[in-house]
C-alpha atoms as a PDB file:
ATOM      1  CA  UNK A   1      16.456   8.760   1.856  1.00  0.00           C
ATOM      2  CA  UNK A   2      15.846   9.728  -1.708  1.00  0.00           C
ATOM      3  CA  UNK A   3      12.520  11.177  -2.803  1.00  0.00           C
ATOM      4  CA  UNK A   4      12.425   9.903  -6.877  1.00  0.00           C
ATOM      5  CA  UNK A   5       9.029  11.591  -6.832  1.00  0.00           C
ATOM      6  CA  UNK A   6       9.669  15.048  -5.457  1.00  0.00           C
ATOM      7  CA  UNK A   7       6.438  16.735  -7.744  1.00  0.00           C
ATOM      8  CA  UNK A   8       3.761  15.575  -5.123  1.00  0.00           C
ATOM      9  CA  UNK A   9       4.462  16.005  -1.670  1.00  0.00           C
ATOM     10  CA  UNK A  10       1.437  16.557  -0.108  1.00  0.00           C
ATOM     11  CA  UNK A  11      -1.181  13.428  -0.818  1.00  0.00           C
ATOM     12  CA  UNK A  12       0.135  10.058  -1.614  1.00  0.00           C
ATOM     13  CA  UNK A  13      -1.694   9.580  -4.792  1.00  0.00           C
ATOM     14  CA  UNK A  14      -0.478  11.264  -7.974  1.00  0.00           C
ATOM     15  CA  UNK A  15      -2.841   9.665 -10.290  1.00  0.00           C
ATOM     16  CA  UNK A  16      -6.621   8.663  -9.606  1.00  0.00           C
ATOM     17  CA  UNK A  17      -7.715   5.147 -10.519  1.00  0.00           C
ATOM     18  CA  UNK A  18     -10.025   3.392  -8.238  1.00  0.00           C
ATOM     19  CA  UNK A  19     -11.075   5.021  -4.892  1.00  0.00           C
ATOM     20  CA  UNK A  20     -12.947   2.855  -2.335  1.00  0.00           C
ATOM     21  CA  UNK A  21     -14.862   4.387   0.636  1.00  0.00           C
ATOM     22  CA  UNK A  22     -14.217   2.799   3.660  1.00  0.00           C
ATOM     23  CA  UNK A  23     -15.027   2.630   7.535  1.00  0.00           C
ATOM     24  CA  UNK A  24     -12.293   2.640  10.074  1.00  0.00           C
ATOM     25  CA  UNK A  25     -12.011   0.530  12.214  1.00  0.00           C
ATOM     26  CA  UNK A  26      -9.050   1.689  13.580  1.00  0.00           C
ATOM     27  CA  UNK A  27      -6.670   4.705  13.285  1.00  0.00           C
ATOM     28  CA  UNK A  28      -5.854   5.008   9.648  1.00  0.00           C
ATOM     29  CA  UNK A  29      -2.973   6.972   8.383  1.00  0.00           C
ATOM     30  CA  UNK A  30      -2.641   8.720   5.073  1.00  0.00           C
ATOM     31  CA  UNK A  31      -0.773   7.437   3.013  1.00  0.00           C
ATOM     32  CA  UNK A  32      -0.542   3.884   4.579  1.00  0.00           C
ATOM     33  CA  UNK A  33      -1.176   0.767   3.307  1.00  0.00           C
ATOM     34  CA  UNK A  34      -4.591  -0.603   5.077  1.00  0.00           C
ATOM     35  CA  UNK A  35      -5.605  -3.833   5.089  1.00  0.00           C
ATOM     36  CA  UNK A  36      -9.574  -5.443   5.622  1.00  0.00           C
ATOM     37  CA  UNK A  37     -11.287  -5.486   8.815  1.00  0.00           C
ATOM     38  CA  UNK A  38     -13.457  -7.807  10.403  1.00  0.00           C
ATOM     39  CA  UNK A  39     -16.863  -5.994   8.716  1.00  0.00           C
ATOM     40  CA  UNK A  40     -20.421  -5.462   9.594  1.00  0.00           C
ATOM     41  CA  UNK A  41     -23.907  -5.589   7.858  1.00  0.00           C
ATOM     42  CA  UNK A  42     -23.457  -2.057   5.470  1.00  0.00           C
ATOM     43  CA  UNK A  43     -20.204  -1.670   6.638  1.00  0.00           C
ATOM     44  CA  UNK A  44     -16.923  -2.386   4.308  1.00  0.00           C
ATOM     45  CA  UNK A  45     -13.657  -1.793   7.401  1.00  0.00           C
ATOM     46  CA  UNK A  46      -9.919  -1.127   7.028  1.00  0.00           C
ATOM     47  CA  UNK A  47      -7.201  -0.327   9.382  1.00  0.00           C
ATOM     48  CA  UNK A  48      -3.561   0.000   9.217  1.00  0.00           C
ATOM     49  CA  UNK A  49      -1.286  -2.918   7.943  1.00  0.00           C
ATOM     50  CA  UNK A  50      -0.376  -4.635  11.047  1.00  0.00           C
ATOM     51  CA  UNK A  51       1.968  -8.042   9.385  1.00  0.00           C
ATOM     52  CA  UNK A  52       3.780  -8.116   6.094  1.00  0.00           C
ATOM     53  CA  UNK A  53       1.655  -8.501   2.720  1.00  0.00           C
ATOM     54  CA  UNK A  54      -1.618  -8.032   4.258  1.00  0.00           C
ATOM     55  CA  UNK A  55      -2.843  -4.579   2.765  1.00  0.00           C
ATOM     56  CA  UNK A  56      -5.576  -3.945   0.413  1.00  0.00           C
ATOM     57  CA  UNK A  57      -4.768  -0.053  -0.692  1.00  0.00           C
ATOM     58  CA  UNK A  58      -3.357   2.693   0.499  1.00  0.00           C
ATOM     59  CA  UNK A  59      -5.120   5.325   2.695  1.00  0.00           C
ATOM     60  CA  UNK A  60      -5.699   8.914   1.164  1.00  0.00           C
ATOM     61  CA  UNK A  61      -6.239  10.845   4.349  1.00  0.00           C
ATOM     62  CA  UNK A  62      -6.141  10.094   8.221  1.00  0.00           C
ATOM     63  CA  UNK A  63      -8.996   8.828  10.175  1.00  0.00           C
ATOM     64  CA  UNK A  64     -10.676   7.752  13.393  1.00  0.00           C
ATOM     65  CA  UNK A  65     -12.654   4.471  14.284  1.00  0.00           C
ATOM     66  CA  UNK A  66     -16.254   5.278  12.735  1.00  0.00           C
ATOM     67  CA  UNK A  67     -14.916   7.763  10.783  1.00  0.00           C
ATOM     68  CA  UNK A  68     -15.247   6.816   6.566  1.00  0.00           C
ATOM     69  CA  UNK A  69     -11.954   6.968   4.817  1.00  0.00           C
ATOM     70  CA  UNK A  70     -10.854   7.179   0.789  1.00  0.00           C
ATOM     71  CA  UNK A  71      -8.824   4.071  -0.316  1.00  0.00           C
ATOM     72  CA  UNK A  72      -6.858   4.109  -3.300  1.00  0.00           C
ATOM     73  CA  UNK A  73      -7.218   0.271  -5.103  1.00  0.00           C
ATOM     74  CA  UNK A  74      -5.384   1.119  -8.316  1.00  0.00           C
ATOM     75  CA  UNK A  75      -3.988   4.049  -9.538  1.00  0.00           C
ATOM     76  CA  UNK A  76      -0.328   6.010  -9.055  1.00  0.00           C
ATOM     77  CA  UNK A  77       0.712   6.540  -5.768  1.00  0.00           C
ATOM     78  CA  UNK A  78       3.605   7.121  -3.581  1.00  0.00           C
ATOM     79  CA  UNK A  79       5.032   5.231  -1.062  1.00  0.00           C
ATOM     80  CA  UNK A  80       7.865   4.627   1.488  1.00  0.00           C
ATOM     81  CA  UNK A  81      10.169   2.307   1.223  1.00  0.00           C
ATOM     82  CA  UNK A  82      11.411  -0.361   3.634  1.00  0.00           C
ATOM     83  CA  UNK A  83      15.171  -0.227   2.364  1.00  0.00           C
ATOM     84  CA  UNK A  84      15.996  -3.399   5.415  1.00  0.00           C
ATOM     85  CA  UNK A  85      16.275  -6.017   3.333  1.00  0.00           C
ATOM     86  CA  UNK A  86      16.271  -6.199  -0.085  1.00  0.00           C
ATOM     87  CA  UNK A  87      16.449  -3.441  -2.684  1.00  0.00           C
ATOM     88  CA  UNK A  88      13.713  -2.654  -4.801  1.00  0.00           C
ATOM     89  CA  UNK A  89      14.117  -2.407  -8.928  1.00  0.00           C
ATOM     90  CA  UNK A  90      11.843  -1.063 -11.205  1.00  0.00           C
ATOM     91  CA  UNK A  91       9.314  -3.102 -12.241  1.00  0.00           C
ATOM     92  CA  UNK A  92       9.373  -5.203  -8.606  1.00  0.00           C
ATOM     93  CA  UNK A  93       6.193  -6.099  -7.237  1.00  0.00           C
ATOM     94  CA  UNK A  94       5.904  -4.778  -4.232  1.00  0.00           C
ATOM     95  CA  UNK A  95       3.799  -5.713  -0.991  1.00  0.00           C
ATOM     96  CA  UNK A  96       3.333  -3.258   2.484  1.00  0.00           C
ATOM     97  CA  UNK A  97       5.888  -4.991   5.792  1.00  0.00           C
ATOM     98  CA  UNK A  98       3.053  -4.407   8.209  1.00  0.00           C
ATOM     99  CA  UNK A  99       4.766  -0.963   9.360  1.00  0.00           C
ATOM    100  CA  UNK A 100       3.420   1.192   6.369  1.00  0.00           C
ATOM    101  CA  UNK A 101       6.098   0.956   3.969  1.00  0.00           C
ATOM    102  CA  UNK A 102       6.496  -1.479   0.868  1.00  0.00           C
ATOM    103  CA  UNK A 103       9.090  -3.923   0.568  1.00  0.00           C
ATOM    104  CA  UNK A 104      10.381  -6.519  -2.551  1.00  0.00           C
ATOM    105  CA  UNK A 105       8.056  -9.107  -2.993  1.00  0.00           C
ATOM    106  CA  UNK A 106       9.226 -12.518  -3.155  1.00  0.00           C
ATOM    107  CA  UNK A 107       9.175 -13.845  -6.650  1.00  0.00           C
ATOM    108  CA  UNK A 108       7.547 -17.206  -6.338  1.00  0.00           C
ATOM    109  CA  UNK A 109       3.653 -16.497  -7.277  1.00  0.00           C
ATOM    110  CA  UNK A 110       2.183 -18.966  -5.442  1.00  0.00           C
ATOM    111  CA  UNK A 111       3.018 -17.011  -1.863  1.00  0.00           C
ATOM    112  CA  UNK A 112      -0.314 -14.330  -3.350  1.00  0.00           C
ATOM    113  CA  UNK A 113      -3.191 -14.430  -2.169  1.00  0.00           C
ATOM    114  CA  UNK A 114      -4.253 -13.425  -5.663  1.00  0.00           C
ATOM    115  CA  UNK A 115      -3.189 -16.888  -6.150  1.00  0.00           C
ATOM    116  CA  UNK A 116      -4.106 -18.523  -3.112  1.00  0.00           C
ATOM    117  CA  UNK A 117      -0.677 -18.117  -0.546  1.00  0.00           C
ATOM    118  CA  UNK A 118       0.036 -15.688   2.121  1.00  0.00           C
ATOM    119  CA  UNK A 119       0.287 -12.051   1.273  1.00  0.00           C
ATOM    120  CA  UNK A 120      -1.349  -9.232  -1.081  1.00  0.00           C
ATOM    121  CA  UNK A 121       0.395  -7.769  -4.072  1.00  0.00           C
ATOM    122  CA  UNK A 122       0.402  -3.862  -3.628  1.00  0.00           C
ATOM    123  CA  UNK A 123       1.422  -2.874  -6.851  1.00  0.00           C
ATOM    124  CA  UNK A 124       4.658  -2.437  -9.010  1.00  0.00           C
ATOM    125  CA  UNK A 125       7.557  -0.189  -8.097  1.00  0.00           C
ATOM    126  CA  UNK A 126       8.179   2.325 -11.063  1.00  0.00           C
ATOM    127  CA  UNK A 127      11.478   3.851  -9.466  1.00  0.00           C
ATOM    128  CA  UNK A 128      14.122   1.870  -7.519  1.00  0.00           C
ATOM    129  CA  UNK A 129      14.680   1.961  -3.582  1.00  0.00           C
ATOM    130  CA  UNK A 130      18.016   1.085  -2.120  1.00  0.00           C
ATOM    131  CA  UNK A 131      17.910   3.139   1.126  1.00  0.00           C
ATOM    132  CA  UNK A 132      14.997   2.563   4.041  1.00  0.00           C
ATOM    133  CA  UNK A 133      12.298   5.583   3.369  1.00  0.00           C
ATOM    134  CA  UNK A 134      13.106   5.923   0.203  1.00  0.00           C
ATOM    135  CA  UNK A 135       9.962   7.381  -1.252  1.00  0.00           C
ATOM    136  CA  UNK A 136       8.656   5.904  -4.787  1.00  0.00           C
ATOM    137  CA  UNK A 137       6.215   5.503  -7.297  1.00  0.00           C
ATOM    138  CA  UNK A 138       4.029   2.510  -7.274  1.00  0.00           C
ATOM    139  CA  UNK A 139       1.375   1.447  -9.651  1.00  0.00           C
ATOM    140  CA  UNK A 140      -0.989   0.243  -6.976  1.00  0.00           C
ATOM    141  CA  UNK A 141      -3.530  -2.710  -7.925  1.00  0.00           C
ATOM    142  CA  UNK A 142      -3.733  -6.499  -8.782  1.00  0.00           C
ATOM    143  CA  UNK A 143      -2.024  -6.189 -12.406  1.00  0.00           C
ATOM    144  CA  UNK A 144      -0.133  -9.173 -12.528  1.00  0.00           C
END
């Protein structure tokens, strides 16, 4: 494991962008990806990433169910890498694998949801991963 980020060790953001205030529905883990919930009237839920490419933003401190949590949507943050498949380059986009780390997205477009396939975009990797928790910089947000 190589930290390429070893400045900020304590919260997973580095830089603020957008922060979104959310309800758990679910444990939440800072700095994990977190993906929508099935919501309620007044209510906007998250919970942990629980399959590949279905996160939103990245969680900014822990929570309970019914407890509100901070949500980075864009901004600089730092992240764990996957490392079991494919290495990540700088400049990859990068989506979470359901286990709160980020993995190499596939290159082919048309598998975002941002464009109507299967999984979210997370962000761009600014430092390269080629070991599994590898921890990295990621511009986090739909920029693409």
């Amino acid at each position: 494991m190589t930290d390429y980020w070893p400045d900020e060790d304590t919260n997973p953001i580095v830089d603020f962008g957008s922060i979104g205030f959310f309800y758990a529905a679910g444990t939440v883990t800072a700095g994990y990806p977190v993906k929508l919930a099935t919501g309620t009237a007044g209510y906007i839920k998250c919970q942990n990433t629980s399959a590949a490419g279905d996160s939103i933003g990245v969680a900014l401190k822990s929570a309970s169910s019914g407890e509100y949590v901070p949500v980075a949507i864009f901004g600089l943050v730092k992240l764990v890498a996957d490392g079991s498949s494919t290495n990540i380059a700088t400049g990859d986009i990068v989506y979470s694998n359901g286990s709160g780390k980020v993995v190499k997205a596939d290159s082919t477009y048309t598998n975002y949801k941002l464009f109507g396939g299967n999984y979210y975009a997370l962000g761009i990797a600014l430092h390269p991963s080629t070991n599994s928790d590898d921890e990295i910089l990621v511009l986090l947000g739909k920029i693409f």
